[in-house]
N, C-alpha and C. Protein backbone atom coordinates (compact mmCIF):
# COMPACT_ATOMS: atom_id res chain seq x y z
N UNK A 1 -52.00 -10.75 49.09
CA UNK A 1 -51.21 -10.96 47.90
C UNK A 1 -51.58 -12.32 47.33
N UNK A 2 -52.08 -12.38 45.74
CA UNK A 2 -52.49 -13.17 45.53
C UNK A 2 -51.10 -14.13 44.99
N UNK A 3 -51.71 -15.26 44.06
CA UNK A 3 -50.40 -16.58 44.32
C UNK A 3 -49.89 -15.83 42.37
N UNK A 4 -50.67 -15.22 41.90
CA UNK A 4 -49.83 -14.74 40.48
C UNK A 4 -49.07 -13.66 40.63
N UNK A 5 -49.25 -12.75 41.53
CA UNK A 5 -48.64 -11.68 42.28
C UNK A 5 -46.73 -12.25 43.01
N UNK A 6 -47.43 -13.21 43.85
CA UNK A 6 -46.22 -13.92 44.45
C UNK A 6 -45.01 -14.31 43.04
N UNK A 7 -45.59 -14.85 42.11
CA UNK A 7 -44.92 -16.02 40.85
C UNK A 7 -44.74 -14.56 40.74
N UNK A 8 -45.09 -13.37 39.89
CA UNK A 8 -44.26 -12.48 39.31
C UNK A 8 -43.32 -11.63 39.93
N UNK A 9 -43.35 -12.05 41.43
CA UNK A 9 -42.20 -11.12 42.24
C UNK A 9 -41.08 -12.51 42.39
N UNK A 10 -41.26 -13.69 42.63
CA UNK A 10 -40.14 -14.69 42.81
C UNK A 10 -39.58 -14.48 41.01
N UNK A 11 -39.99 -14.81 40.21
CA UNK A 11 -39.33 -14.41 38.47
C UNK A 11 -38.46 -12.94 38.33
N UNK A 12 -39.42 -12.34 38.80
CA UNK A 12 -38.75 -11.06 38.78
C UNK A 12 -36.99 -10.91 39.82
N UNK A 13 -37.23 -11.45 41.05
CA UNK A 13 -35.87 -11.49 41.47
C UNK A 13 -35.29 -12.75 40.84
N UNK A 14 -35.60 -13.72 40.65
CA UNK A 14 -34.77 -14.82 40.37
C UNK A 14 -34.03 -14.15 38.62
N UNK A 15 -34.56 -13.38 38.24
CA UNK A 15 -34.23 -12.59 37.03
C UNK A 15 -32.88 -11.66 37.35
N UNK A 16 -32.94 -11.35 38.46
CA UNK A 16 -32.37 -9.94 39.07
C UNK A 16 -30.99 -10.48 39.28
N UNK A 17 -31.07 -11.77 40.01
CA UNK A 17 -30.48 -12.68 40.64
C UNK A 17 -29.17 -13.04 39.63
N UNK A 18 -30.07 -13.80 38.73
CA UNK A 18 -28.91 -14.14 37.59
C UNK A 18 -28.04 -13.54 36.02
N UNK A 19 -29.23 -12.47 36.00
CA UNK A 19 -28.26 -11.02 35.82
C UNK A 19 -27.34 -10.30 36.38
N UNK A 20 -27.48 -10.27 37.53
CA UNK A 20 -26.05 -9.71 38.32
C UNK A 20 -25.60 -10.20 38.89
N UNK A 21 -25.18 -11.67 38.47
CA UNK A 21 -23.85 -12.93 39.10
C UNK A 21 -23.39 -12.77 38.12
N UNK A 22 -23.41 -12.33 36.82
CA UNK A 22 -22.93 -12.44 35.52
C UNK A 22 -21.05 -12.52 35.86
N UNK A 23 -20.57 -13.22 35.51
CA UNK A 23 -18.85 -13.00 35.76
C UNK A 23 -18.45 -11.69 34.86
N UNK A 24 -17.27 -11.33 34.73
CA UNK A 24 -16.17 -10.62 34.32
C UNK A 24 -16.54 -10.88 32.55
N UNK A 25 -17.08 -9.79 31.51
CA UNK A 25 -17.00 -10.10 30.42
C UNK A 25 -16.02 -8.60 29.77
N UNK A 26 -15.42 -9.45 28.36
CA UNK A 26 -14.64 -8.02 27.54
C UNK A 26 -15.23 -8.08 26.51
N UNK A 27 -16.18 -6.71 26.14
CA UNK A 27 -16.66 -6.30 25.09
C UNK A 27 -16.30 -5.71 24.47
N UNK A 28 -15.88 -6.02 22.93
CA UNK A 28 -15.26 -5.30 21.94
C UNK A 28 -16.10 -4.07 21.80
N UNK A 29 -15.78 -2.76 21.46
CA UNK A 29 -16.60 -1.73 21.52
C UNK A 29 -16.10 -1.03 20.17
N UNK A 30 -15.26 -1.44 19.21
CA UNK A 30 -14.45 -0.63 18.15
C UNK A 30 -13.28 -0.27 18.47
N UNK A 31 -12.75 0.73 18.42
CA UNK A 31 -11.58 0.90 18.99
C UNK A 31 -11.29 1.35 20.44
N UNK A 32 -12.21 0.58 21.28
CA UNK A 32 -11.97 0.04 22.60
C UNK A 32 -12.56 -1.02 22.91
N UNK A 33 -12.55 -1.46 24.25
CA UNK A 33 -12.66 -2.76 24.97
C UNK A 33 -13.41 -1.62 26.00
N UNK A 34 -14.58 -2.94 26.45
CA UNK A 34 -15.20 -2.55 27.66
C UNK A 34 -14.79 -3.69 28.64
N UNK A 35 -14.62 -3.67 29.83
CA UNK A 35 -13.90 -4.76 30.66
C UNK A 35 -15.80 -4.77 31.91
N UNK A 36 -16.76 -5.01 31.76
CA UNK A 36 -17.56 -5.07 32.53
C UNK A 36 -17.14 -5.60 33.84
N UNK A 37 -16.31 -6.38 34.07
CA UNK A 37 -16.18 -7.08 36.18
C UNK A 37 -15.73 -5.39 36.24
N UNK A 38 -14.78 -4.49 35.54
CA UNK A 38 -14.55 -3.23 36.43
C UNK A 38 -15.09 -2.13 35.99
N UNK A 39 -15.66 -2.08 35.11
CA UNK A 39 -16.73 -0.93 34.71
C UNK A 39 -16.22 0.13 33.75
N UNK A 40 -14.75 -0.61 33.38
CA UNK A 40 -14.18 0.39 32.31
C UNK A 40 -13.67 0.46 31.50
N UNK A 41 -13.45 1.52 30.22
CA UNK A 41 -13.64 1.15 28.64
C UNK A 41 -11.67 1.26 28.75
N UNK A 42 -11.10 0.63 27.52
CA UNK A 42 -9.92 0.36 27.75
C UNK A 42 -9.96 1.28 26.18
N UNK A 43 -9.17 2.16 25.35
CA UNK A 43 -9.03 2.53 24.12
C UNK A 43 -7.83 1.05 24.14
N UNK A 44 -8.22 1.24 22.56
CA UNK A 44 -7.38 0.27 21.55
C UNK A 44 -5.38 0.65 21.94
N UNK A 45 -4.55 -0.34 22.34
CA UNK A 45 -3.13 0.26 22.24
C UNK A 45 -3.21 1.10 21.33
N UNK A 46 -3.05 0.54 19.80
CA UNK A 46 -2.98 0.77 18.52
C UNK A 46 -3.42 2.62 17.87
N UNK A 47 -4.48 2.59 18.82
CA UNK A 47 -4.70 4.50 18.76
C UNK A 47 -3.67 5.24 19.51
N UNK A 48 -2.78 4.49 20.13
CA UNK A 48 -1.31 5.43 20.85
C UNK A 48 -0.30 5.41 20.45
N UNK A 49 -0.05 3.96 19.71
CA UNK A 49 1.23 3.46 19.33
C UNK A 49 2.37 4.46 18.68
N UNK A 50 3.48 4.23 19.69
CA UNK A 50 4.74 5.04 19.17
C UNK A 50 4.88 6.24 20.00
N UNK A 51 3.88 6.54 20.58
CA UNK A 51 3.89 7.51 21.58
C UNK A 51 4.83 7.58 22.45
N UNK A 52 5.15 8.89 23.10
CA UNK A 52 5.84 8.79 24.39
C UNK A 52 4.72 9.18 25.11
N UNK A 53 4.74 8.92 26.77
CA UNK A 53 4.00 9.10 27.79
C UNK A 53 3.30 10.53 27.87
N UNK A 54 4.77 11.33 27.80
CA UNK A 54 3.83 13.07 27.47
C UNK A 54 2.96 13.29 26.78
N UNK A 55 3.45 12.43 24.95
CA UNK A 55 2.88 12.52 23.88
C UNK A 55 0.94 12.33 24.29
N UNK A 56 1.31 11.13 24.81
CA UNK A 56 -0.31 10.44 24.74
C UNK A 56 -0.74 11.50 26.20
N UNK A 57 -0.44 11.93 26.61
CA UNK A 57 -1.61 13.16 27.81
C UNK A 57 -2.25 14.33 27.20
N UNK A 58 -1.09 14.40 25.91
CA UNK A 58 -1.70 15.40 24.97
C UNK A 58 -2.69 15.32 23.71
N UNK A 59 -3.04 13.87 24.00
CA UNK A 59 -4.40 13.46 22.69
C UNK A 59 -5.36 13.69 22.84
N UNK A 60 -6.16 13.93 22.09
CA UNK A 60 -7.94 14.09 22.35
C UNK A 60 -8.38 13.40 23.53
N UNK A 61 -7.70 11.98 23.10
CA UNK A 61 -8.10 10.89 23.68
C UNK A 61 -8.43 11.23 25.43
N UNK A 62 -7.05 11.98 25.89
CA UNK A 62 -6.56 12.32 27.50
C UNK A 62 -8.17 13.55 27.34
N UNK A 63 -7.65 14.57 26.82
CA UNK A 63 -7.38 16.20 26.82
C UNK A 63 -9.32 16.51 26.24
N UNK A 64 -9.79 15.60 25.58
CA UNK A 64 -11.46 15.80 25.15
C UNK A 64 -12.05 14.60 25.76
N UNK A 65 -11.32 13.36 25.64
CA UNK A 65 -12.12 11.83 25.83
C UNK A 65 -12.55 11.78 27.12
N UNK A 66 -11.75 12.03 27.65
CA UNK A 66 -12.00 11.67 29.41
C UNK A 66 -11.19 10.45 29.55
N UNK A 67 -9.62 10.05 28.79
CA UNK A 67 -8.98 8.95 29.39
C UNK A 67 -8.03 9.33 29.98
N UNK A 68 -7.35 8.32 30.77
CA UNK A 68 -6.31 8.52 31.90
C UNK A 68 -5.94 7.36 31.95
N UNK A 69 -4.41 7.63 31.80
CA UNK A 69 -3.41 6.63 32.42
C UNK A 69 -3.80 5.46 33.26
N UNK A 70 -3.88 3.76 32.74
CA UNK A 70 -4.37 2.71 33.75
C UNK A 70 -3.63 3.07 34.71
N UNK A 71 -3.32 2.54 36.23
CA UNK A 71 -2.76 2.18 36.74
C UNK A 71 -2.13 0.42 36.14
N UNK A 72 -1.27 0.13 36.74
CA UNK A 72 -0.40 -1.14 36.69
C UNK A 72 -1.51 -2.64 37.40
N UNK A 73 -1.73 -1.89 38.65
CA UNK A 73 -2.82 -2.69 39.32
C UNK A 73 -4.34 -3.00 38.64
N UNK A 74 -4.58 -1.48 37.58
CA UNK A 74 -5.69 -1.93 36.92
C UNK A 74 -5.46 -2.89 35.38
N UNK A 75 -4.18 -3.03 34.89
CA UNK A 75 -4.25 -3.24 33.58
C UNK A 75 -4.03 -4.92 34.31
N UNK A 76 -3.03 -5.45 35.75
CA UNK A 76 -3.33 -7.00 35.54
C UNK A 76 -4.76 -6.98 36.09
N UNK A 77 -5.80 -6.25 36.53
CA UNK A 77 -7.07 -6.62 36.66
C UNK A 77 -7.63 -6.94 35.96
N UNK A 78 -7.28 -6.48 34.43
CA UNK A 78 -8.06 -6.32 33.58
C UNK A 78 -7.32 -7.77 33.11
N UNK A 79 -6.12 -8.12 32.76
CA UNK A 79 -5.52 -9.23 32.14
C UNK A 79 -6.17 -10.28 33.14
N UNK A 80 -6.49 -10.24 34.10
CA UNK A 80 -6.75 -11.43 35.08
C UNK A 80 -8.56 -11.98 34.80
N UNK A 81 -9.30 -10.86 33.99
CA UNK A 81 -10.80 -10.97 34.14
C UNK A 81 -10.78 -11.47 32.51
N UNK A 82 -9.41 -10.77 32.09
CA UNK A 82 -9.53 -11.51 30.43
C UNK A 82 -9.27 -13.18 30.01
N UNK A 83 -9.01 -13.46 31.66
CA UNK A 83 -9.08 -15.06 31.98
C UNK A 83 -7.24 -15.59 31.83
N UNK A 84 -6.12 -14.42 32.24
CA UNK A 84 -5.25 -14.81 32.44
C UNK A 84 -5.05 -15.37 33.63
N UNK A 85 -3.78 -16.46 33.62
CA UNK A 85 -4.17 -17.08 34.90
C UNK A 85 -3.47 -15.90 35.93
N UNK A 86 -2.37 -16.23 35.50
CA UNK A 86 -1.02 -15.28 36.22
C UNK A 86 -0.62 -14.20 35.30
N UNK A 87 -0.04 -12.90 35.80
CA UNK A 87 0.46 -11.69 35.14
C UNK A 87 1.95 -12.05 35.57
N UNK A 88 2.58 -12.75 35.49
CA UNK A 88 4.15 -13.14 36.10
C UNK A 88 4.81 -14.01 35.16
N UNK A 89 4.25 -13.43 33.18
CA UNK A 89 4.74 -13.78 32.25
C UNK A 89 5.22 -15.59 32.51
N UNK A 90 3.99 -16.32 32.56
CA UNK A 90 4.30 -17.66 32.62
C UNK A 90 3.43 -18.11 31.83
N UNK A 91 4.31 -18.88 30.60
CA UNK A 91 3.51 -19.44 29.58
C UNK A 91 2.81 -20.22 30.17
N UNK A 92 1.42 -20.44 29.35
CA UNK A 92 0.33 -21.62 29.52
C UNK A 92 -0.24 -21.35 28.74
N UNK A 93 -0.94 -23.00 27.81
CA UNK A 93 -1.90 -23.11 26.93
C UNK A 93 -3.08 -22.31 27.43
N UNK A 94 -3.48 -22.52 28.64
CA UNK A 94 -4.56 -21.87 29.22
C UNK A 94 -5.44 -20.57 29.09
N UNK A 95 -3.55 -19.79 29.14
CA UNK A 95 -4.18 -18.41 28.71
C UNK A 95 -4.21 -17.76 27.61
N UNK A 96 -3.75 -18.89 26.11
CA UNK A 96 -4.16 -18.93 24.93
C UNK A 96 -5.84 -17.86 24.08
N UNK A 97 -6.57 -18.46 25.01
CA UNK A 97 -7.99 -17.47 24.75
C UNK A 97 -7.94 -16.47 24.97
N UNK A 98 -7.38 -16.12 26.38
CA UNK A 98 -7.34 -14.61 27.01
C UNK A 98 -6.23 -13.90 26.03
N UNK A 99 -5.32 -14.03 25.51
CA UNK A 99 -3.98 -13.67 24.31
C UNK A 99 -4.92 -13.42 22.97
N UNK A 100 -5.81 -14.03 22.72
CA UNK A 100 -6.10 -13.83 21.66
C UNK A 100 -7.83 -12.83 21.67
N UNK A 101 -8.17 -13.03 22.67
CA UNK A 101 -9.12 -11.70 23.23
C UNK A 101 -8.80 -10.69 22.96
N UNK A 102 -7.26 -10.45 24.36
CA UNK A 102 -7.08 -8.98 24.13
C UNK A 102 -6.34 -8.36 22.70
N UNK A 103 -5.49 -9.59 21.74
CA UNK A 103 -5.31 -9.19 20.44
C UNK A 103 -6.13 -8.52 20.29
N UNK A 104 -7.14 -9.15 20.21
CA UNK A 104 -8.43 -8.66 18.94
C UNK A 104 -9.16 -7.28 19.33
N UNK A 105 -9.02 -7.57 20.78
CA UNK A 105 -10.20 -6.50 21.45
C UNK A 105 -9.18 -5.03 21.03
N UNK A 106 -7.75 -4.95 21.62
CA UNK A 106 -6.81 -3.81 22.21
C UNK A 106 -5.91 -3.90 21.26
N UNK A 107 -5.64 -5.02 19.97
CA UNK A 107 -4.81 -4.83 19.28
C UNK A 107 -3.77 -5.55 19.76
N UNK A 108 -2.97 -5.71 18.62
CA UNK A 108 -1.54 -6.14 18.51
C UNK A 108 -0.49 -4.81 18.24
N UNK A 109 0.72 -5.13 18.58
CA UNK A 109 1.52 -3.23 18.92
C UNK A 109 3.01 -4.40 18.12
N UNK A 110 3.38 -5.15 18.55
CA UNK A 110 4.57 -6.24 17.78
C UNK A 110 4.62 -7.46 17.54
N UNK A 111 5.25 -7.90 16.64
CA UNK A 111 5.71 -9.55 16.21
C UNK A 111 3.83 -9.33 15.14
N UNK A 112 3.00 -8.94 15.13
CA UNK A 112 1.86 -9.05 14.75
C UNK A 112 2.18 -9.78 13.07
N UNK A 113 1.12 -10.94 13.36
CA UNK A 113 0.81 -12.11 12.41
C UNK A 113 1.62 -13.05 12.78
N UNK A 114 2.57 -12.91 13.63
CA UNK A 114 3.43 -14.40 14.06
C UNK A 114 3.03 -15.26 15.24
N UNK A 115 3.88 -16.05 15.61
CA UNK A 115 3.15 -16.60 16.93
C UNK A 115 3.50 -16.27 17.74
N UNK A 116 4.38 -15.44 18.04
CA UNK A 116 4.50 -14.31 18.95
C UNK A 116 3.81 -12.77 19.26
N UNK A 117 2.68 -13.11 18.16
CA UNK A 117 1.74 -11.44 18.21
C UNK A 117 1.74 -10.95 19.76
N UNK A 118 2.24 -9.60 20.01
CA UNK A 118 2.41 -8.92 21.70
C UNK A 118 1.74 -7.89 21.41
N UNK A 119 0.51 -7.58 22.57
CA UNK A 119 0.41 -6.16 22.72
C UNK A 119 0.77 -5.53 23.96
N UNK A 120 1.55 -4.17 24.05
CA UNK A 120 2.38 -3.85 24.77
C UNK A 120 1.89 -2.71 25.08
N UNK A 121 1.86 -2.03 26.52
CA UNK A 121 1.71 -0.51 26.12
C UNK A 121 2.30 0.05 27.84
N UNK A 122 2.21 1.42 28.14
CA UNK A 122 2.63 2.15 29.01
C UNK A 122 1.49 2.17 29.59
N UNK A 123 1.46 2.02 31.80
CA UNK A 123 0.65 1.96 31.91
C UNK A 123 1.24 2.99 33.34
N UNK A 124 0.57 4.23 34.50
CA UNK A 124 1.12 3.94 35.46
C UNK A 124 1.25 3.28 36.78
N UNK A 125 2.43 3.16 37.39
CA UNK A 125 3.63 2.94 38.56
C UNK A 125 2.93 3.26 39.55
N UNK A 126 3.36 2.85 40.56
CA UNK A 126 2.74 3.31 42.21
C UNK A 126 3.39 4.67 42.49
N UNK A 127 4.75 4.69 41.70
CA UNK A 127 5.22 5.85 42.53
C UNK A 127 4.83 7.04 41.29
N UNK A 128 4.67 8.23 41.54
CA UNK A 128 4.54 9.37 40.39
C UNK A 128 5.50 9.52 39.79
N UNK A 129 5.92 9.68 38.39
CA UNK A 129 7.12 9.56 37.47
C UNK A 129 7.33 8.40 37.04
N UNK A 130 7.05 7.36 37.05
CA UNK A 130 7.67 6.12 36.68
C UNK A 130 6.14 5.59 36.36
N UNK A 131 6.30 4.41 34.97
CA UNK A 131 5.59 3.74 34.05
C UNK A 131 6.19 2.62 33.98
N UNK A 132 5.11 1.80 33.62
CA UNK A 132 5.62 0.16 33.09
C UNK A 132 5.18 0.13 31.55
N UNK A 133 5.54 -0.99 31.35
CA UNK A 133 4.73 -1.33 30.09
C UNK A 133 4.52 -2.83 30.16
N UNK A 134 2.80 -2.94 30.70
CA UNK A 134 2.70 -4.17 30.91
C UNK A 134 2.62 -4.72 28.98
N UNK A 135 2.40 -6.21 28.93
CA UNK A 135 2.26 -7.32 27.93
C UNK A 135 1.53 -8.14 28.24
N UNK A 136 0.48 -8.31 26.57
CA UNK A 136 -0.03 -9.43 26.74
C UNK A 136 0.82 -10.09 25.36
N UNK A 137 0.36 -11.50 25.39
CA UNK A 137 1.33 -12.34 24.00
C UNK A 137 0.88 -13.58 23.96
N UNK A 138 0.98 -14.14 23.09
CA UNK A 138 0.90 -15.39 22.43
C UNK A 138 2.38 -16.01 21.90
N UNK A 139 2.45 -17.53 21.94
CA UNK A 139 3.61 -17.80 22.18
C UNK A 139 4.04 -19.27 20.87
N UNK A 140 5.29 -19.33 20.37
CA UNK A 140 5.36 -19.90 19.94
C UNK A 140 5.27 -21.67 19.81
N UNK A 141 5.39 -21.69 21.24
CA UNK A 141 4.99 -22.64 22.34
C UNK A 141 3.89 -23.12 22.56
N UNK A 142 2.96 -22.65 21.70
CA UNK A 142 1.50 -22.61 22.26
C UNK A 142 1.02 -22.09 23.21
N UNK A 143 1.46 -21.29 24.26
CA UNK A 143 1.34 -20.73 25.55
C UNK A 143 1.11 -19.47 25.70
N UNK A 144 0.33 -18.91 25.39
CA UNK A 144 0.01 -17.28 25.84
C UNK A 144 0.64 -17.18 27.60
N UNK A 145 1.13 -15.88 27.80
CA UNK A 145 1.46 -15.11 28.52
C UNK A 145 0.91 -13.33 29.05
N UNK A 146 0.99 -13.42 30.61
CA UNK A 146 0.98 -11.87 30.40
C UNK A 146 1.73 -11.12 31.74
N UNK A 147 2.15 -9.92 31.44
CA UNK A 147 3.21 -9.58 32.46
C UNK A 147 2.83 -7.98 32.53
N UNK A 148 3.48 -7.36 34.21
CA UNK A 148 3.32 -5.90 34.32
C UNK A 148 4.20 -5.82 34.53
N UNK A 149 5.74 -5.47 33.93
CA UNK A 149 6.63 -5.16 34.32
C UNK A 149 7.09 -3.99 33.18
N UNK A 150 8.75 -4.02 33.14
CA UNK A 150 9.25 -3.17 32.42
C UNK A 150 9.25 -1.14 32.99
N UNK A 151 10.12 -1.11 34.19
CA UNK A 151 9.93 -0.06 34.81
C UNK A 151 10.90 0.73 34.20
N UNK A 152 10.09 1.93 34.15
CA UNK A 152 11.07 3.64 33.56
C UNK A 152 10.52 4.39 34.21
N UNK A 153 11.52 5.58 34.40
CA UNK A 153 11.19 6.81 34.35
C UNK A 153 11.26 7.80 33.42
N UNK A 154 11.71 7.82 32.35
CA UNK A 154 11.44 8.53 31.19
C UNK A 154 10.06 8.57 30.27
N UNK A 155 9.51 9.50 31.03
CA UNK A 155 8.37 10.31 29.98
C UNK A 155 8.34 10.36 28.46
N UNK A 156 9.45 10.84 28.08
CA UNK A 156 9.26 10.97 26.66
C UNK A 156 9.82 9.78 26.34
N UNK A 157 10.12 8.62 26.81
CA UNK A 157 10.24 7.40 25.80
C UNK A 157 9.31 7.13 24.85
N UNK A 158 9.92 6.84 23.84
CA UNK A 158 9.10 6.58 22.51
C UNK A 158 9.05 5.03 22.73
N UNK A 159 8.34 4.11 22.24
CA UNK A 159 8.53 2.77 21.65
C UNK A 159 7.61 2.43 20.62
N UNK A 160 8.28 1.94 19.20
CA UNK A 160 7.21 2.24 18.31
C UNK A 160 6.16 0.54 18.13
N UNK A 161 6.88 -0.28 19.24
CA UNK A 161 6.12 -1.38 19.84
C UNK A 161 5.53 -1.79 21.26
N UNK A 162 4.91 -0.20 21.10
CA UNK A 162 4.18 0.30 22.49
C UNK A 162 2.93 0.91 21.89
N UNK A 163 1.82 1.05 23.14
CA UNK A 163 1.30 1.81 22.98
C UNK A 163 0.82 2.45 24.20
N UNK A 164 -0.55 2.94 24.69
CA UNK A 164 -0.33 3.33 26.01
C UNK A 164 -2.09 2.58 26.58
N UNK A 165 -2.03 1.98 27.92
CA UNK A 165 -3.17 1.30 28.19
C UNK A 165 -4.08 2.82 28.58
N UNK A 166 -4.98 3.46 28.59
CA UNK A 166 -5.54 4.52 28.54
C UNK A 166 -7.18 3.92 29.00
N UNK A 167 -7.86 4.42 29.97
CA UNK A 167 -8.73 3.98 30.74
C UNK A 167 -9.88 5.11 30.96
N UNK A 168 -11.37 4.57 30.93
CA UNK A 168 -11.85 5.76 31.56
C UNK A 168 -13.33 4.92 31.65
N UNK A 169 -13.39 5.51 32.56
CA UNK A 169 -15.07 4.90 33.62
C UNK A 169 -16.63 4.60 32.58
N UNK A 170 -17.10 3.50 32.32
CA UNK A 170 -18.27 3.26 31.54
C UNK A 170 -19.39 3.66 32.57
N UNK A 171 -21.00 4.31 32.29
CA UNK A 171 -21.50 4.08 32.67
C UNK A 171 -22.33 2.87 32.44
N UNK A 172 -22.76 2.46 33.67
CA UNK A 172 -23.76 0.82 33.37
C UNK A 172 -25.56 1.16 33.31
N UNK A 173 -25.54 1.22 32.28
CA UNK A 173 -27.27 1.35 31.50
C UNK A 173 -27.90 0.14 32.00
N UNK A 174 -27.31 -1.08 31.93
CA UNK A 174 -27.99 -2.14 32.45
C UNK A 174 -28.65 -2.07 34.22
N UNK A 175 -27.40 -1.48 35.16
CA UNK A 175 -28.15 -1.49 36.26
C UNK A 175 -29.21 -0.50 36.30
N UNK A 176 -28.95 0.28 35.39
CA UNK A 176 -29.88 1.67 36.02
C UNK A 176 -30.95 1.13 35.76
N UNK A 177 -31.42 0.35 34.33
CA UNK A 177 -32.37 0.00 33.79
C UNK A 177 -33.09 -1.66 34.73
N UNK A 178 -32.24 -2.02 35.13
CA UNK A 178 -32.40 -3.04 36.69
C UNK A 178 -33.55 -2.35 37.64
N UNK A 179 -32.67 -1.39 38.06
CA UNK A 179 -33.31 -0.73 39.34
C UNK A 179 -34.08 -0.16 38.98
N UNK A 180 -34.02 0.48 38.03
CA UNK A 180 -35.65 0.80 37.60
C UNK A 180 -36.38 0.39 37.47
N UNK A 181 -36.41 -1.15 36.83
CA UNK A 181 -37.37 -2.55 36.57
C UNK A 181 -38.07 -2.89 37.79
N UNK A 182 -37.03 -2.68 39.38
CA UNK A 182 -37.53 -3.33 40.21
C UNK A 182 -38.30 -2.01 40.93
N UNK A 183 -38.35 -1.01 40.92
CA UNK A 183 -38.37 0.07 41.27
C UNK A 183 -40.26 0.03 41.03
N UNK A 184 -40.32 -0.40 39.15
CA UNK A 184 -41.49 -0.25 39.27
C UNK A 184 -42.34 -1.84 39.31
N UNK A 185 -41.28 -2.71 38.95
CA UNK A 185 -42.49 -4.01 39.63
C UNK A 185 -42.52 -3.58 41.46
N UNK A 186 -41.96 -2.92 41.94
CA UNK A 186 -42.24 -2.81 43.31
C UNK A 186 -43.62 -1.74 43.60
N UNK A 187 -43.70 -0.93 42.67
CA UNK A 187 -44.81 -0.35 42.87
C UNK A 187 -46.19 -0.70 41.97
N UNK A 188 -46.03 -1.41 40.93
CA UNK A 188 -46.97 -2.52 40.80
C UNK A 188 -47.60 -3.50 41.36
N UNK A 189 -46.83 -4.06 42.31
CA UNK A 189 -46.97 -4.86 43.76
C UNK A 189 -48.01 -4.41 44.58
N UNK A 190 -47.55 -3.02 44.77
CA UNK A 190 -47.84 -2.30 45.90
C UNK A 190 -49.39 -2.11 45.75
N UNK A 191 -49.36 -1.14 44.19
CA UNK A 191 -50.59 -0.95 43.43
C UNK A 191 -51.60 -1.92 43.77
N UNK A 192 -51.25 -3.48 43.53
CA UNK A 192 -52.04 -4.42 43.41
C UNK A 192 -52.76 -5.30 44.91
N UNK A 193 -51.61 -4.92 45.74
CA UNK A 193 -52.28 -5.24 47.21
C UNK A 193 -53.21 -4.36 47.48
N UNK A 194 -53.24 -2.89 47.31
CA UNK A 194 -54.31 -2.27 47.48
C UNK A 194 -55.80 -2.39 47.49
């Protein structure tokens, strides 16, 4: 193996390397959010809003899209990668950026244009039958907030300053297109020791 051989296999991983340390990014997608640290597209609140829980199982969205109900555990995952500090509704300037992310990305659902803009939506519970409706918000305080609480069991609750967090699995084009990269500088390699 010669020493230009060596330089294009150390580039090639050191490439590999710092492409996939990449942290936690949220990509606006239109009327969804892609959450890349978990691999999945979030629809906009704002395409549910006013819904009850039944309502939204019966949308395209559920019933053609391929979405499903977050879990509670996935929507603070998702608030926590959107660079909230805490989901235990505690103001901080801090999480000011992350408040105004998921505005933009998932929409605003109430108070929208004030300094209280909230987006709110139904997400599910550990136990079957029961929903939260986590929040994200911005604060008059200067302090964005975000919280998973707000437990029901009523299905057909309406809230027309709700919407519903609705989730469904991205595929990643980037790794495939990775492993393929290395797939064939590995047999270029190979080719060339020959």
């Amino acid at each position: 193996m010669n020493y230009q051989t060596k330089t294009a296999g150390v580039i090639a991983l050191a490439f590999s390397l710092i492409s996939g340390g990449a942290a936690a990014a949220l990509v606006d997608n239109g009327n969804s959010m892609i959450d890349n640290g978990t691999g999945l597209e979030w629809l906009d609140l704002t395409q549910t809003q006013g819904l009850s829980y039944n309502q939204a199982l019966a949308t395209a969205f559920v019933t053609v899209d391929g979405y499903v109900h977050a879990t509670s555990a996935q929507v603070e995952t998702m608030f926590l990668n959107a660079g909230f500090l805490t989901t235990n509704n505690v103001n901080n300037p801090a999480n000011d950026p992350a408040a105004a992310d998921l505005l933009n990305f998932l929409g605003c659902t109430q108070f929208c244009g004030t300094v209280n803009a909230t987006g709110r939506g139904f997400a599910d519970w550990t136990s079957p039958g029961f929903t939260t409706r986590p929040n994200y918000h911005t604060s008059g305080l200067g302090a964005g907030a975000a919280v998973t609480s707000l437990l029901t069991s009523d299905l057909d609750l309406t809230d027309a300053s709700a919407g519903h967090f609705l989730v469904r699995a991205v595929p990643v084009p980037a790794a495939a297109w990775l492993f393929g990269s290395a797939l064939g500088l590995l047999g270029w390699l190979r080719r060339k020791s020959i």
